[in-house]
Protein backbone atom coordinates (compact mmCIF):
# COMPACT_ATOMS: atom_id res chain seq x y z
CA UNK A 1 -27.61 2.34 28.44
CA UNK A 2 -24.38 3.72 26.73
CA UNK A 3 -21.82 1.14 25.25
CA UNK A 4 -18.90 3.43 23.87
CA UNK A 5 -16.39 1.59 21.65
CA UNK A 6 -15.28 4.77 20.11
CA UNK A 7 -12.36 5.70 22.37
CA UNK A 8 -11.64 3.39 25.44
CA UNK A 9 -14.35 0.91 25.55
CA UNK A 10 -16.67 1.38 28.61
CA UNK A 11 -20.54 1.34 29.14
CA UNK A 12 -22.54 3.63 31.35
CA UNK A 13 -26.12 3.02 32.55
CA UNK A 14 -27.92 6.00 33.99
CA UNK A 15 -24.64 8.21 34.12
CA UNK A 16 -23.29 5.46 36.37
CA UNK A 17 -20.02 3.69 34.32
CA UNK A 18 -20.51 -0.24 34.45
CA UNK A 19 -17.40 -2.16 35.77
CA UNK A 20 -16.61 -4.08 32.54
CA UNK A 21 -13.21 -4.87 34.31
CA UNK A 22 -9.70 -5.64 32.57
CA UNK A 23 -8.64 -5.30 29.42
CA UNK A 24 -9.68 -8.76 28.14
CA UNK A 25 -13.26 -8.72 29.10
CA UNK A 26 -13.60 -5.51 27.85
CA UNK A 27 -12.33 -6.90 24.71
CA UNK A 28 -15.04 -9.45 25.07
CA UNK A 29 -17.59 -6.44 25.52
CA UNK A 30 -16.33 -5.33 22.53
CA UNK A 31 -16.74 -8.45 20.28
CA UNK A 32 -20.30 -9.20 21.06
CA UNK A 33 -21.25 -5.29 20.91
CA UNK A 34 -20.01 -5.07 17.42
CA UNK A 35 -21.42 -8.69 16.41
CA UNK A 36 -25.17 -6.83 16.93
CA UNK A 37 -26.91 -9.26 18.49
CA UNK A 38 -25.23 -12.40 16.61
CA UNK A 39 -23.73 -15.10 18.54
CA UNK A 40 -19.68 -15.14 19.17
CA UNK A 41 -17.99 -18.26 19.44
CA UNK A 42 -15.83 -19.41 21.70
CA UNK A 43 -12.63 -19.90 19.67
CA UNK A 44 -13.63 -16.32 17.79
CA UNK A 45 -13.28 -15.00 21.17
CA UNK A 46 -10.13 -16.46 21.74
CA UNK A 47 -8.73 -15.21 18.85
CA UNK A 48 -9.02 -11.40 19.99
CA UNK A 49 -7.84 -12.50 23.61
CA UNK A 50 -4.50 -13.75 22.62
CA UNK A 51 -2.16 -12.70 19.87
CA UNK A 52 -0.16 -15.40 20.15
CA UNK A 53 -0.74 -19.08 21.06
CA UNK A 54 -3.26 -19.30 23.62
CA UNK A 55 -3.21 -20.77 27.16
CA UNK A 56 -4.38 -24.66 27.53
CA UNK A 57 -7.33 -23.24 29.94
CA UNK A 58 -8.26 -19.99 27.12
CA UNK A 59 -12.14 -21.52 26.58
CA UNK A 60 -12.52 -21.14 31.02
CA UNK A 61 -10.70 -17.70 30.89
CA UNK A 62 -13.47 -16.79 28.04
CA UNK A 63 -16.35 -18.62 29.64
CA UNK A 64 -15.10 -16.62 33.28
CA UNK A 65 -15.36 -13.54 31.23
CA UNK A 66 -18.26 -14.10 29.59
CA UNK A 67 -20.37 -14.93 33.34
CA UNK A 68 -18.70 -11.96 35.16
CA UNK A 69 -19.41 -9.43 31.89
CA UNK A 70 -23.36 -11.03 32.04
CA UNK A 71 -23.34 -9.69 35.96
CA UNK A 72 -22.07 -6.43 35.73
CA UNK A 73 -25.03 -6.09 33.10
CA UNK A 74 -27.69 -7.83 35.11
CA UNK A 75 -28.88 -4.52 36.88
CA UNK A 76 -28.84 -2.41 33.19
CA UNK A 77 -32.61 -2.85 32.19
CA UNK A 78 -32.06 -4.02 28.42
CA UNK A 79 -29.08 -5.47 28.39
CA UNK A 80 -28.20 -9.25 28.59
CA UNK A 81 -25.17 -11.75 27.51
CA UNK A 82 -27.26 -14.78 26.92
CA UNK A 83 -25.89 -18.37 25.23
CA UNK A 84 -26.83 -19.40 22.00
CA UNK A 85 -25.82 -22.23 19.95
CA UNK A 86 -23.06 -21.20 18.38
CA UNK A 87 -21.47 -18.88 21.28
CA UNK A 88 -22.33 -15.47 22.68
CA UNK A 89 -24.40 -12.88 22.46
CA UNK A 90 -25.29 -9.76 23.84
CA UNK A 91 -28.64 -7.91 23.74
CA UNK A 92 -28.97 -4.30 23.44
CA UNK A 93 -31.50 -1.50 24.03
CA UNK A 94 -31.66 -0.02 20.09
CA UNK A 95 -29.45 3.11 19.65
CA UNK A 96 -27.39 2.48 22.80
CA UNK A 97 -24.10 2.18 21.09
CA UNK A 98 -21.65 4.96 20.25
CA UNK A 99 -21.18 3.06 16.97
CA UNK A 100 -24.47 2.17 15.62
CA UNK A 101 -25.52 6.14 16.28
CA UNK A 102 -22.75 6.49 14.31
CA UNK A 103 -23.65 4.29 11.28
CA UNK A 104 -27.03 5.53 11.18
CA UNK A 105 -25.76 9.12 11.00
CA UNK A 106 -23.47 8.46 7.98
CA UNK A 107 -26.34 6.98 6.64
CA UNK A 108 -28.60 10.01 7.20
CA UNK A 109 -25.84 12.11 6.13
CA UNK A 110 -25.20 9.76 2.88
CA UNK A 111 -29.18 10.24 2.22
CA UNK A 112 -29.27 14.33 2.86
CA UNK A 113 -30.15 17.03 -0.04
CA UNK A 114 -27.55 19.47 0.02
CA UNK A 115 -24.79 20.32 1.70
CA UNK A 116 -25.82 21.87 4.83
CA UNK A 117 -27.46 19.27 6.30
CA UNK A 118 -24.77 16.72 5.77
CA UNK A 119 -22.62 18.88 7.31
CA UNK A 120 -25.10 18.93 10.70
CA UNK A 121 -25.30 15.30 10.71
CA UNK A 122 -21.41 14.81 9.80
CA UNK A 123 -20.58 16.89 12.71
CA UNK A 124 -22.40 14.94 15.13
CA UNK A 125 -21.45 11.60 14.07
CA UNK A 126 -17.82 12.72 14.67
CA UNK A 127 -18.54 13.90 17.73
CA UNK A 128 -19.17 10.41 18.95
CA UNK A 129 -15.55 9.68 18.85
CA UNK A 130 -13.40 10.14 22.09
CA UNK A 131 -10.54 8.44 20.56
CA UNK A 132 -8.63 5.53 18.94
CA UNK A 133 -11.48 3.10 19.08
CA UNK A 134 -11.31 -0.25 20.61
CA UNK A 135 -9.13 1.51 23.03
CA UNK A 136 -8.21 -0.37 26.33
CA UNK A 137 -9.54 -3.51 25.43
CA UNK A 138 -5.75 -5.15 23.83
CA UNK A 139 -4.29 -4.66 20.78
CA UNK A 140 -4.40 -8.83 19.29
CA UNK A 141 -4.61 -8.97 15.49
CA UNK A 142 -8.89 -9.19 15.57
CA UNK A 143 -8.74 -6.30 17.37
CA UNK A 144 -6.49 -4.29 15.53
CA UNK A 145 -8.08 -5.58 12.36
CA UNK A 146 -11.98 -4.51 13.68
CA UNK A 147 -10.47 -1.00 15.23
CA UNK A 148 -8.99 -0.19 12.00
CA UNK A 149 -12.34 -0.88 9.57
CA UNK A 150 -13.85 1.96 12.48
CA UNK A 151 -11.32 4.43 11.96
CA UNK A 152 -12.01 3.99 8.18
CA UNK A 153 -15.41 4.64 8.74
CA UNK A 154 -14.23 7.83 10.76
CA UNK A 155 -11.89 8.61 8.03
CA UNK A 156 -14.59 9.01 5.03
CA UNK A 157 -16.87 10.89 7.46
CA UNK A 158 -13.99 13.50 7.94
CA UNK A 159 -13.41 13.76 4.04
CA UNK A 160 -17.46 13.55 3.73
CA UNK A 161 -17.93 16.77 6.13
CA UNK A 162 -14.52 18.68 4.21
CA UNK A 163 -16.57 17.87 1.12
CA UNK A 164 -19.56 19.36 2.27
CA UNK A 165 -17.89 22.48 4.02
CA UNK A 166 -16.09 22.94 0.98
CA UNK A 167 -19.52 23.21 -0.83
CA UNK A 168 -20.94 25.81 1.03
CA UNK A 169 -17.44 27.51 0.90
CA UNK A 170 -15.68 26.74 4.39
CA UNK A 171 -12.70 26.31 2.71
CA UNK A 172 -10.46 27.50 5.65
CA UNK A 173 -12.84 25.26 8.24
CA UNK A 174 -12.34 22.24 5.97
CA UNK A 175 -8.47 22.56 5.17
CA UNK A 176 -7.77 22.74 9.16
CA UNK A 177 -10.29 19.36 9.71
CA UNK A 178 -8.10 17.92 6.81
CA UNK A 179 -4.77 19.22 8.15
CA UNK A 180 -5.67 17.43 11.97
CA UNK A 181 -6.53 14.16 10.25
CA UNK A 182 -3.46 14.07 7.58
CA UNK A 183 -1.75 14.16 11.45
CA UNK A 184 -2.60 10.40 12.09
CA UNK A 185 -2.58 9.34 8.42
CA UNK A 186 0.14 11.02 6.57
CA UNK A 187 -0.19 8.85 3.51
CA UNK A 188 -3.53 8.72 2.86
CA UNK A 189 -3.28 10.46 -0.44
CA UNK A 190 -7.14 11.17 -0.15
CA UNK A 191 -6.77 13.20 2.95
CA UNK A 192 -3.81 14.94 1.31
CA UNK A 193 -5.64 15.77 -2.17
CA UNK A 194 -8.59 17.46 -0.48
CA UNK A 195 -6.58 19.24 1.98
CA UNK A 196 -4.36 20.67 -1.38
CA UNK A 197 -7.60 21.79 -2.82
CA UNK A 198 -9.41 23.30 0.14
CA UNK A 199 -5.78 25.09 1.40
CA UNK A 200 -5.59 26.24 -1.57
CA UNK A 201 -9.11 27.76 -2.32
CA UNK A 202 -8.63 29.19 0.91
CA UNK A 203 -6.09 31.40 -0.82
CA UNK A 204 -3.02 29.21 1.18
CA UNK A 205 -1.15 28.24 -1.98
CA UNK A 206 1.90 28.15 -0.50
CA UNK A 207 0.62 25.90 2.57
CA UNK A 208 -0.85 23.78 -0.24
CA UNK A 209 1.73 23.39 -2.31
CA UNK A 210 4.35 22.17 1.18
CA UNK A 211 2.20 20.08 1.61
CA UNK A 212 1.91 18.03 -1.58
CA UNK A 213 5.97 18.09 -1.60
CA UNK A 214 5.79 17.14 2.10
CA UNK A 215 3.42 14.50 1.23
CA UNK A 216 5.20 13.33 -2.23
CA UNK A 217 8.87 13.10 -0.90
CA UNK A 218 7.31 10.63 2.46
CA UNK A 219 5.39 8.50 -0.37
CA UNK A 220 8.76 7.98 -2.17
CA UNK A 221 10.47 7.56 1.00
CA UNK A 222 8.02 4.76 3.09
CA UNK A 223 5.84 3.29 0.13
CA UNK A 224 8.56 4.04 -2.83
CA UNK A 225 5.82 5.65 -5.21
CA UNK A 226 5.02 8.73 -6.66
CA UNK A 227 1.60 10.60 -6.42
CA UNK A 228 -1.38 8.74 -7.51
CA UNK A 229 -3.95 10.80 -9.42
CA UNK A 230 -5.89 12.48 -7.51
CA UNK A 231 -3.48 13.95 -5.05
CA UNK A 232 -1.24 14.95 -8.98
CA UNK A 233 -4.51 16.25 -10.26
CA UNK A 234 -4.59 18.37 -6.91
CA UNK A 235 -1.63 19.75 -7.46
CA UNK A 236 -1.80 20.45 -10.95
CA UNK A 237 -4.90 22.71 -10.31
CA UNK A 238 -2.51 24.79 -8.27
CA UNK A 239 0.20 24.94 -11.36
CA UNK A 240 -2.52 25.66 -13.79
CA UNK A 241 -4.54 28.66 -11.73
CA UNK A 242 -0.41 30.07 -11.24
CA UNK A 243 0.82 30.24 -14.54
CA UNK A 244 0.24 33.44 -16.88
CA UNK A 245 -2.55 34.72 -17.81
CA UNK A 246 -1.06 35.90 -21.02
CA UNK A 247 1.99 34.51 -23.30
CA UNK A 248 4.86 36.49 -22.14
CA UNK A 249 3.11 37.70 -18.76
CA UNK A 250 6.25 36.84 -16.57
CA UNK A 251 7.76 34.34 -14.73
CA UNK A 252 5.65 31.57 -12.96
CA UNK A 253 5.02 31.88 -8.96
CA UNK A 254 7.95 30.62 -7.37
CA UNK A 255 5.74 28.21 -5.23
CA UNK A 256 4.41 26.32 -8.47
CA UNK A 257 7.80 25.60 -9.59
CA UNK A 258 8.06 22.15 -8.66
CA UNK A 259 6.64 19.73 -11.14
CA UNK A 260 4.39 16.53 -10.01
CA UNK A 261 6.39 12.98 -11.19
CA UNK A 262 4.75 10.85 -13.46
């Protein structure tokens, strides 16, 4: 059994995909995957159906859900939607979801001596996702809301895996992982910060230093603020490893001119 919520949520069972159906019953899937075995009520289920008010007849729409989701798993040996007090649930052969492997590798990862291993174990987590997760199961609030604390997670595993390739000095290999995530999240001044550092100790000052003005003129313009700290601190390595070596040694490099804001 494979249960994939990162990407489009589907579920295969001996390389045969299971029909989940439409949208909304996969976003039923979806709830009582990530729920791990606790029970899902009714109204809870609801909630990530409909994004606005919901129809009169939303608890038979669920329940219809619920009974055609329990037989297109009745054939997958482990699996089983059974009702509880309290709602839903769904049983689960251990390790057959994309996002618990995941977990436990970030774990393994978090728990590693040195850097090369995390890396390993970094690499493969992130190779579990085949997309925007949640994907094709609705966009409601709840869903939104549980599909962005995922891409979090997937977010500190990409700045845990920079961090570790910077380490072992991958600078270039952890400034382009950087650069493809800063893509999707512009603002995140984490992202940002490490990508300055690693462009930069890959000997791409100028790269590095476009993209801390890039990044600093979008905060002003979007968020109205400056720079926090670290992504300032960042830059200010750049400014500090440019400017003479002795007083009187010349002019600074043109690309450290700018100055970070307070």
């Amino acid at each position: 059994m494979d249960f994939r919520l990162l990407g489009a949520v589907t579920a295969f069972a001996g390389g045969t995909e299971v029909p989940l159906g439409p949208p909304k019953r996969r976003a039923v899937a979806a709830m009582l995957v990530l729920a791990e075995g606790a029970p899902v009520s009714a109204e809870r289920l609801i909630d990530a159906l409909w994004d606005t008010e919901p129809p009169t007849h939303a608890r038979t729409v669920v329940h219809g859900h619920v009974s055609r989701l329990r037989g297109a798993l009745r054939t997958v040996p482990g699996a089983e939607v059974v009702t509880r007090t309290g709602g839903y649930a769904l049983r689960l052969p251990a390790g057959s979801v994309d996002v618990w492997r995941f977990r436990a590798l970030l774990g393994d990862a978090r728990a590693a001596v040195g850097a090369e291993p995390r890396v390993g174990l970094l690499r493969e987590a992130l190779a579990l996702w085949r997309g925007p997760a949640l994907a094709a199961a609705g966009e409601t609030p709840l869903l939104t809301a549980a599909a962005a604390r995922l891409e979090e997670d997937r977010l500190c595993a990409v700045e845990a895996l920079a961090a570790a390739l910077y380490e072992l000095g991958g600078h270039g290999e952890a400034a382009a992982l950087l650069r493809e995530a800063i893509q999707r999240h512009p603002l995140r001044e984490s992202l940002v910060a490490a990508a300055v550092r690693a462009l930069h100790a890959a000997g791409q000052q100028s790269h590095a230093v476009d993209l801390y003005l890039r990044t600093r003129q979008a905060l002003a313009e979007e968020l109205g603020v400056d720079p926090g700290p670290e992504l300032s601190d960042a830059y200010l390595g750049i400014l500090r490893s440019s400017a003479p070596a002795a007083r009187g040694g010349g002019a600074p490099s043109a690309a450290a001119e700018p100055a970070p804001r307070p």
